[in-house]
C-alpha atoms as a PDB file:
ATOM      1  CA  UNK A   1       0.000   0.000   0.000  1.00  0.00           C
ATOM      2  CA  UNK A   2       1.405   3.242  -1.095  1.00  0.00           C
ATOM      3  CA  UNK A   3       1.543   6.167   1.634  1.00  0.00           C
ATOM      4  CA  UNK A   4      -1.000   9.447   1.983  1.00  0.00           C
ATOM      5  CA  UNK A   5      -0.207  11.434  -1.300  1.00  0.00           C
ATOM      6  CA  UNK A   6      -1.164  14.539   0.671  1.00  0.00           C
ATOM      7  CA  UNK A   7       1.218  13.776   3.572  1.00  0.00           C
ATOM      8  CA  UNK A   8       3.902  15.294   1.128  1.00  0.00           C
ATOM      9  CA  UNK A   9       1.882  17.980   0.959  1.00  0.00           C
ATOM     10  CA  UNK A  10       3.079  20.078   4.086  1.00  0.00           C
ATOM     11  CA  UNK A  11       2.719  24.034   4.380  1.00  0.00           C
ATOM     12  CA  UNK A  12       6.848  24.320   4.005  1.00  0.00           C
ATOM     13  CA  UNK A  13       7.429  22.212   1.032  1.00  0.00           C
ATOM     14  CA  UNK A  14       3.753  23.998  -0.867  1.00  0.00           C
ATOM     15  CA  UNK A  15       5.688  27.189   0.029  1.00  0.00           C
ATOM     16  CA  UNK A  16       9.049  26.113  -1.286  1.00  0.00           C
ATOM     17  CA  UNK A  17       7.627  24.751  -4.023  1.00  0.00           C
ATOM     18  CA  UNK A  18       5.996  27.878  -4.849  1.00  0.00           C
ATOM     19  CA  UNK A  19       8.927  30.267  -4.121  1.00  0.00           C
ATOM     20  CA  UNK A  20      11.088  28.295  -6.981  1.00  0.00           C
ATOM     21  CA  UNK A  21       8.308  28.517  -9.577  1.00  0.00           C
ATOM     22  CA  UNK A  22       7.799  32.453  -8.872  1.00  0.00           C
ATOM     23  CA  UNK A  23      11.542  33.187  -8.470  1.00  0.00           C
ATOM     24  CA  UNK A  24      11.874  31.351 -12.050  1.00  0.00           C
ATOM     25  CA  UNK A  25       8.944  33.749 -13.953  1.00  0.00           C
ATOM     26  CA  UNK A  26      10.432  36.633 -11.681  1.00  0.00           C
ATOM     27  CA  UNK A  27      13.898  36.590 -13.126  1.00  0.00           C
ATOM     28  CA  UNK A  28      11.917  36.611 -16.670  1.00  0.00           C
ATOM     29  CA  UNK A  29      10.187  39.094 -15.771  1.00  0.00           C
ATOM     30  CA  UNK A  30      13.020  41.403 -14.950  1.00  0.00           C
ATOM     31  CA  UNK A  31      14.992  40.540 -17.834  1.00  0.00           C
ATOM     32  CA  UNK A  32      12.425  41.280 -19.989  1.00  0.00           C
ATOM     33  CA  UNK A  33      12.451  44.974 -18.685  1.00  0.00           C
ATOM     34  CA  UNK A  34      15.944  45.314 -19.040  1.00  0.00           C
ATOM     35  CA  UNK A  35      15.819  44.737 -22.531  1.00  0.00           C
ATOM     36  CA  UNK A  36      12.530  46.803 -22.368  1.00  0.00           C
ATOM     37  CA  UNK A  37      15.354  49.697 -21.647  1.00  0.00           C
ATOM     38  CA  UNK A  38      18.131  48.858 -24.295  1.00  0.00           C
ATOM     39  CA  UNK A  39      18.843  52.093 -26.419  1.00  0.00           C
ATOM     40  CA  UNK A  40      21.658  53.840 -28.131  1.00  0.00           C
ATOM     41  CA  UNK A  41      23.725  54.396 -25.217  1.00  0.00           C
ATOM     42  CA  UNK A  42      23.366  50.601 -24.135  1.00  0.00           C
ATOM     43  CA  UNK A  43      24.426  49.644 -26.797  1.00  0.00           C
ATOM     44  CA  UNK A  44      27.557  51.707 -27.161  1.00  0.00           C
ATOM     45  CA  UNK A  45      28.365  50.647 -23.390  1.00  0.00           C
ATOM     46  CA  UNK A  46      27.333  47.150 -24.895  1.00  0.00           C
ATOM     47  CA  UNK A  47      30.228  47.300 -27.195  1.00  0.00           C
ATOM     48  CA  UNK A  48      32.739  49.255 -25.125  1.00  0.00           C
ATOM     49  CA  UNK A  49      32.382  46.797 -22.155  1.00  0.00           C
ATOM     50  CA  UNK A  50      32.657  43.576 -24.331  1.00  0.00           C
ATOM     51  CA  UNK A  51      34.875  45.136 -27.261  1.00  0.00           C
ATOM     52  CA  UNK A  52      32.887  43.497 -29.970  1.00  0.00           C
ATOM     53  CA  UNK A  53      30.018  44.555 -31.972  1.00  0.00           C
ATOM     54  CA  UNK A  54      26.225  43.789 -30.742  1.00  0.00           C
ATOM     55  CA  UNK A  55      26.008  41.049 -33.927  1.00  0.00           C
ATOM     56  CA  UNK A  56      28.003  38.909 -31.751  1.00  0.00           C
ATOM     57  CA  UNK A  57      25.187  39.261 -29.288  1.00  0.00           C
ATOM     58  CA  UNK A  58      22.587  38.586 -31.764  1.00  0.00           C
ATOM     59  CA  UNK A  59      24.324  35.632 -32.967  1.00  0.00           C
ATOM     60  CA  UNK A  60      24.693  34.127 -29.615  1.00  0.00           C
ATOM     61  CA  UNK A  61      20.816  34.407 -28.974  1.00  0.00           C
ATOM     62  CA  UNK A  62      20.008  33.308 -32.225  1.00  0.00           C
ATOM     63  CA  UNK A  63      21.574  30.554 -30.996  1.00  0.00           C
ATOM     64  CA  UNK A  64      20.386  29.988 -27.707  1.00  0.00           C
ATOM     65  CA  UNK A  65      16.882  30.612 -29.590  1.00  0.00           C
ATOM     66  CA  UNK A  66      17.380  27.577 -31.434  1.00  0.00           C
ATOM     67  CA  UNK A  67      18.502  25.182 -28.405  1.00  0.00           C
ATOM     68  CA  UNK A  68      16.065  26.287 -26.068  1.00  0.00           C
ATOM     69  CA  UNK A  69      12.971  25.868 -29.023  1.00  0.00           C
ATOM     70  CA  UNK A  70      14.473  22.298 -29.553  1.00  0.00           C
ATOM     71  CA  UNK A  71      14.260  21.385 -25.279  1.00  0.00           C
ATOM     72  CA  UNK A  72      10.696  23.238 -25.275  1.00  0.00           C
ATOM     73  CA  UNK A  73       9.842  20.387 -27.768  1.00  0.00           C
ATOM     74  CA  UNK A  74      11.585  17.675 -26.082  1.00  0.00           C
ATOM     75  CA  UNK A  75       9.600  18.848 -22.960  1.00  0.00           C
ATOM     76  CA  UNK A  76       6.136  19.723 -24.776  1.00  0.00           C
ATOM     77  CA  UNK A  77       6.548  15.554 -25.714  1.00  0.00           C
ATOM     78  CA  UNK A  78       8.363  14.455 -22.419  1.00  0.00           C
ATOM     79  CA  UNK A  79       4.843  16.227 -21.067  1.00  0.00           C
ATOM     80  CA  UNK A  80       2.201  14.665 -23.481  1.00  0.00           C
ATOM     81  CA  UNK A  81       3.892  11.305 -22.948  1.00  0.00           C
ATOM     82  CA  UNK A  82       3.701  11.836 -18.641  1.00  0.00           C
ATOM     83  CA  UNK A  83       0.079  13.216 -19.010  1.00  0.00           C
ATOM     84  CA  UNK A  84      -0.994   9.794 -21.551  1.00  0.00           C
ATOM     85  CA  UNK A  85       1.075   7.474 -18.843  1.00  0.00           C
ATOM     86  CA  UNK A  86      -0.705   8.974 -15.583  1.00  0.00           C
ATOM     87  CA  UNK A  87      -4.359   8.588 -17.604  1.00  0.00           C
ATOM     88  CA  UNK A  88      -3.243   5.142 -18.135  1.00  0.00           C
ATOM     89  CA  UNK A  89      -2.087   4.312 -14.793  1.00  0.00           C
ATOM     90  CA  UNK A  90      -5.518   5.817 -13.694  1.00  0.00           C
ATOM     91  CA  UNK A  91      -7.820   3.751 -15.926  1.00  0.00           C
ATOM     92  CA  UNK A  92      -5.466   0.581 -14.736  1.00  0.00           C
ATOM     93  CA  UNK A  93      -5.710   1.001 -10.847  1.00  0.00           C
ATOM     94  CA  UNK A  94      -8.773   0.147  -8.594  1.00  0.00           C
ATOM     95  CA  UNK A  95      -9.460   0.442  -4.788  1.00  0.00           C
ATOM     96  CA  UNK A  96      -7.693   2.852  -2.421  1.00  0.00           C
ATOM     97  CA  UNK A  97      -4.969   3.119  -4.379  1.00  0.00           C
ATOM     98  CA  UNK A  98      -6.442   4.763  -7.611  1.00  0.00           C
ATOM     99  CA  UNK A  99      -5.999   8.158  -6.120  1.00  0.00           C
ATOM    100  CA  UNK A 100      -2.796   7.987  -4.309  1.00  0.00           C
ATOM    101  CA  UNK A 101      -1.183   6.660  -8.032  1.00  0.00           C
ATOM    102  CA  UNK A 102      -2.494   9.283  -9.557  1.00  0.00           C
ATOM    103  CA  UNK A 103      -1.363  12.080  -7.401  1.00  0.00           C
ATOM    104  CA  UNK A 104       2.002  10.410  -7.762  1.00  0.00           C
ATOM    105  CA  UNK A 105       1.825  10.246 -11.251  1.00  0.00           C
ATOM    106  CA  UNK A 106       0.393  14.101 -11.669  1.00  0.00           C
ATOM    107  CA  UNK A 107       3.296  15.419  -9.733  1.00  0.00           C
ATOM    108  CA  UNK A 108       5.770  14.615 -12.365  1.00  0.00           C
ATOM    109  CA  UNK A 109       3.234  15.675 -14.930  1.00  0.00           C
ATOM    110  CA  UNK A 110       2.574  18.950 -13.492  1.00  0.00           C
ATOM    111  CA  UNK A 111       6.538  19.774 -13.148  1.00  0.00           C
ATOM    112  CA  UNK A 112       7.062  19.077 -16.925  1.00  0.00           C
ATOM    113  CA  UNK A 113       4.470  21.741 -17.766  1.00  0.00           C
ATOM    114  CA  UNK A 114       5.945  23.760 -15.496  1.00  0.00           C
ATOM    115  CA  UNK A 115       9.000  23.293 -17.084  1.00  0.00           C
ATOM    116  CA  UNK A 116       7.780  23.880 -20.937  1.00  0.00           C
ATOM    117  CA  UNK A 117       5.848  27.340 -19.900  1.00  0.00           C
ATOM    118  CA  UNK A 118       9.146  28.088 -18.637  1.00  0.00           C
ATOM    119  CA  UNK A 119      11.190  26.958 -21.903  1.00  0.00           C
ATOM    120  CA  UNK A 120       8.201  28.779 -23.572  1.00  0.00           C
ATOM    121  CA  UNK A 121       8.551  32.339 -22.444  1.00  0.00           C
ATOM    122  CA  UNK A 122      12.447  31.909 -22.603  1.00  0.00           C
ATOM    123  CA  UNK A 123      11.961  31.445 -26.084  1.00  0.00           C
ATOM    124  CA  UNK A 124       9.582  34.671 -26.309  1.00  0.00           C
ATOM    125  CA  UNK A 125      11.727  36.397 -24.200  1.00  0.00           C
ATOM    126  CA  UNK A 126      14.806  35.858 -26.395  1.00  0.00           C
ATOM    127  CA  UNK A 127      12.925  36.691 -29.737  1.00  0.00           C
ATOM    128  CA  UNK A 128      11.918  39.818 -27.815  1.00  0.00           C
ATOM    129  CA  UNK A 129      15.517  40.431 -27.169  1.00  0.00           C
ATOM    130  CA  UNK A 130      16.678  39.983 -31.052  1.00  0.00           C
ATOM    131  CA  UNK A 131      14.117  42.293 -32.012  1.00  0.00           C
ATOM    132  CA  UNK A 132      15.321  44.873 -29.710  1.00  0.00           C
ATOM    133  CA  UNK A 133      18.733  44.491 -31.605  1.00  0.00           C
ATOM    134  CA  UNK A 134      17.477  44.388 -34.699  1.00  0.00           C
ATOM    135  CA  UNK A 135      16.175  47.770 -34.065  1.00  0.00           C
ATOM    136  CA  UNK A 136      19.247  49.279 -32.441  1.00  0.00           C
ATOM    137  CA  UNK A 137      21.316  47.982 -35.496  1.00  0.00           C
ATOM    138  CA  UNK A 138      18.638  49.796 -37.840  1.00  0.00           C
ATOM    139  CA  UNK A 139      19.075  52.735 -35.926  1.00  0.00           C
ATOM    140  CA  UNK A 140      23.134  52.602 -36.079  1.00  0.00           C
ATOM    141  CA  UNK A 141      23.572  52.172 -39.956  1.00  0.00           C
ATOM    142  CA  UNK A 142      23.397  55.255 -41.939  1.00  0.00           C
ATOM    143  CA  UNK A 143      20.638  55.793 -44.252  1.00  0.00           C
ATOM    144  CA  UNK A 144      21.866  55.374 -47.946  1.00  0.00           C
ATOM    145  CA  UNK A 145      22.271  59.138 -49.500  1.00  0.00           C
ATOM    146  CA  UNK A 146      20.177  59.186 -52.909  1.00  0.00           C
ATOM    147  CA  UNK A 147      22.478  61.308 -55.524  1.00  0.00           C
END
């Protein structure tokens, strides 16, 4: 017999729990106004700080872009295959246990997704930031003269 799923359950570890999923969406949050702020004088500190220009910046998120949409899908399927197992486990189990399985089974579940929305606004959030390049690189080339 498997123990009380809600025993785990405790005030401290609902609380801890909770604390690591809002510091997570917190730290996007703030990054996303700090590139909210980028402008010419960013970027020229940018540059001076680093000694390179803000392409190789935008090349390094395009490339984090591209690894982090590639785990988002390994998650979005490591998630659709946890949420198919724990139906499965439910529609297999009878008596007491039924419930306590499937809380078991959810928990996992419920992390993955967790874990995709996560992967998911990294993603926006680095788009955001390429776009915010894009525009400061705009900005810095001259305009062609017509003559």
């Amino acid at each position: 017999m498997l123990p009380d799923p809600w025993s785990i359950f405790t005030s401290r570890t609902l609380l801890c729990l909770a604390l690591c999923c809002l510091s997570g969406f917190a730290c996007l949050a703030v990054s996303y106004q700090r590139a909210k702020r980028w402008n010419l004088a960013w970027k020229e500190e940018w540059e001076r700080r680093h000694r390179t220009s803000l392409t190789t910046l935008r090349q390094r998120l395009r490339h984090t872009t591209i690894l982090v949409t590639v785990i988002l899908w390994i998650m979005a399927g490591a998630f659709i295959a946890s949420a198919v197992f724990a139906w499965w486990i439910r529609g297999r189990m009878e008596g007491s246990d039924r419930e306590r399985v499937l809380v078991f089974t959810a928990l996992p579940t419920l992390v993955l997704l967790l874990t995709a929305a996560f992967c998911f606004l990294g993603v926006r959030l680095t788009r955001y930031k390429l776009e915010r390049i894009d525009e400061l690189l705009d900005r810095h080339v001259p305009l062609p003269r017509k003559g």
